[in-house]
Protein backbone atom coordinates (compact mmCIF):
# COMPACT_ATOMS: atom_id res chain seq x y z
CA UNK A 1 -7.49 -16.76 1.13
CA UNK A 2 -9.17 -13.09 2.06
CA UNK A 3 -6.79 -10.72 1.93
CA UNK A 4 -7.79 -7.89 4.67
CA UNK A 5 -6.46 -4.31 4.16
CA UNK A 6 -5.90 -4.11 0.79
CA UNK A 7 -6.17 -0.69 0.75
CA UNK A 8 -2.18 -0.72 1.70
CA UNK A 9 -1.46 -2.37 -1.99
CA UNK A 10 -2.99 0.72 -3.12
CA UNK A 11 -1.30 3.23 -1.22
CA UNK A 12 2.04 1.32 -2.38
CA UNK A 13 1.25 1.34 -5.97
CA UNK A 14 0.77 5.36 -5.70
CA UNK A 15 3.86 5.51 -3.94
CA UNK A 16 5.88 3.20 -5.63
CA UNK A 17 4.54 3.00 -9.32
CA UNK A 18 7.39 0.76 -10.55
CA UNK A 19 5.77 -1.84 -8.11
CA UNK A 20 2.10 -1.29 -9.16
CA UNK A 21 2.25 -4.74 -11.60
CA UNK A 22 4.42 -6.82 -8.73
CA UNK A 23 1.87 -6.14 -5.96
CA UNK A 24 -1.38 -6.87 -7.75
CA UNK A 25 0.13 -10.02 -8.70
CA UNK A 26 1.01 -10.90 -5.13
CA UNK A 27 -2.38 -9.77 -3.98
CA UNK A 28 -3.74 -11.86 -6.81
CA UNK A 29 -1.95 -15.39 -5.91
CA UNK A 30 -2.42 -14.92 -2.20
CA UNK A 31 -6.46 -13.88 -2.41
CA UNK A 32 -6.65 -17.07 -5.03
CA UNK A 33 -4.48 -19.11 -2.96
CA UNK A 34 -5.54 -22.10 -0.69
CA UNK A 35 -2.39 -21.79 1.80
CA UNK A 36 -3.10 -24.92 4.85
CA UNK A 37 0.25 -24.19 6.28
CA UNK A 38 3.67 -22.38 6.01
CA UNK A 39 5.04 -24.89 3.92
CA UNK A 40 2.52 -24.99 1.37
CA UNK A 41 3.29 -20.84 1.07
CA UNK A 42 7.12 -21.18 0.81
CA UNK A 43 6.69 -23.50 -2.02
CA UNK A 44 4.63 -20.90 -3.62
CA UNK A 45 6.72 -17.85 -2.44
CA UNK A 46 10.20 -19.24 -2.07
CA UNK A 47 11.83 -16.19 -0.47
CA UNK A 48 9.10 -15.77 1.89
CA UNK A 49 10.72 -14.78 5.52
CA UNK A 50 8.75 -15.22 8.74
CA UNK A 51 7.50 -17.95 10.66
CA UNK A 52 4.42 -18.73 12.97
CA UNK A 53 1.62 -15.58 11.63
CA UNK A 54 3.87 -13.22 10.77
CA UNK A 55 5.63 -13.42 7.10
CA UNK A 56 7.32 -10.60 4.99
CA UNK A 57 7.20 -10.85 0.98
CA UNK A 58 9.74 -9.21 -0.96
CA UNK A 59 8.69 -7.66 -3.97
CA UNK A 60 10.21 -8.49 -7.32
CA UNK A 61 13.14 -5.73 -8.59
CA UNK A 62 12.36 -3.33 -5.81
CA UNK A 63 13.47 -3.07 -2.03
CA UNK A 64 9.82 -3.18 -0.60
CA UNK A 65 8.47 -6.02 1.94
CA UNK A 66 4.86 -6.90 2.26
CA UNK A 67 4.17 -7.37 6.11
CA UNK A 68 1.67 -9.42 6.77
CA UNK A 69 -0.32 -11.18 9.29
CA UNK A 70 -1.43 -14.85 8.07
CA UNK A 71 -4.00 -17.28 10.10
CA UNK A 72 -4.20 -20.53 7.54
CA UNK A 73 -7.15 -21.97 9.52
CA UNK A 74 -9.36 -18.93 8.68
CA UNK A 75 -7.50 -18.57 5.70
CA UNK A 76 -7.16 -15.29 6.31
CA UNK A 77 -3.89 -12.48 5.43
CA UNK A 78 -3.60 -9.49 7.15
CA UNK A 79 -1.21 -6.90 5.05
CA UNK A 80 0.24 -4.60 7.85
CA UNK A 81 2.62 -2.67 5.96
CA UNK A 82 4.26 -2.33 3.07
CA UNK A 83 7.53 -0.58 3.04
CA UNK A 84 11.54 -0.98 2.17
CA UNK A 85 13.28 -3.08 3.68
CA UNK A 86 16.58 -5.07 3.49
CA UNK A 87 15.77 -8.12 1.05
């Protein structure tokens, strides 16, 4: 899958260094992944939260979501923002 916008992981990992290993490994499985549908990316992700295109990952031992923007037939992930949030 193409992850568009990455340049918001790297803004993140600046601001939040503790996160720096927890979003290159989220930008890692998602650009490597093959995701055909929201099922096949809550098995991989279980506490994925969103439905339809638009899905928010929380990231590991921190309060920060990854919002994203998903179209599986283009296979294609938007990352909007990446901010704390309520997990």
């Amino acid at each position: 899958m193409k992850v568009v916008a990455i340049d918001r992981i790297k803004e993140a990992q600046q601001r939040y260094p503790a996160a720096q290993n927890h979003l290159m490994g989220w930008y890692q499985i998602v650009s490597q992944g093959d995701f055909k549908n929201e099922q096949e990316l809550r098995s991989t992700f279980g506490d994925v939260r969103g439905f339809n295109h638009e899905f928010k990952f929380p990231v590991p031992e921190t309060t920060l979501l990854i919002h994203t923007l998903i179209n599986f037939e283009s296979q294609v992930a938007l990352i909007e923002e990446i901010k704390p949030g309520s997990h």
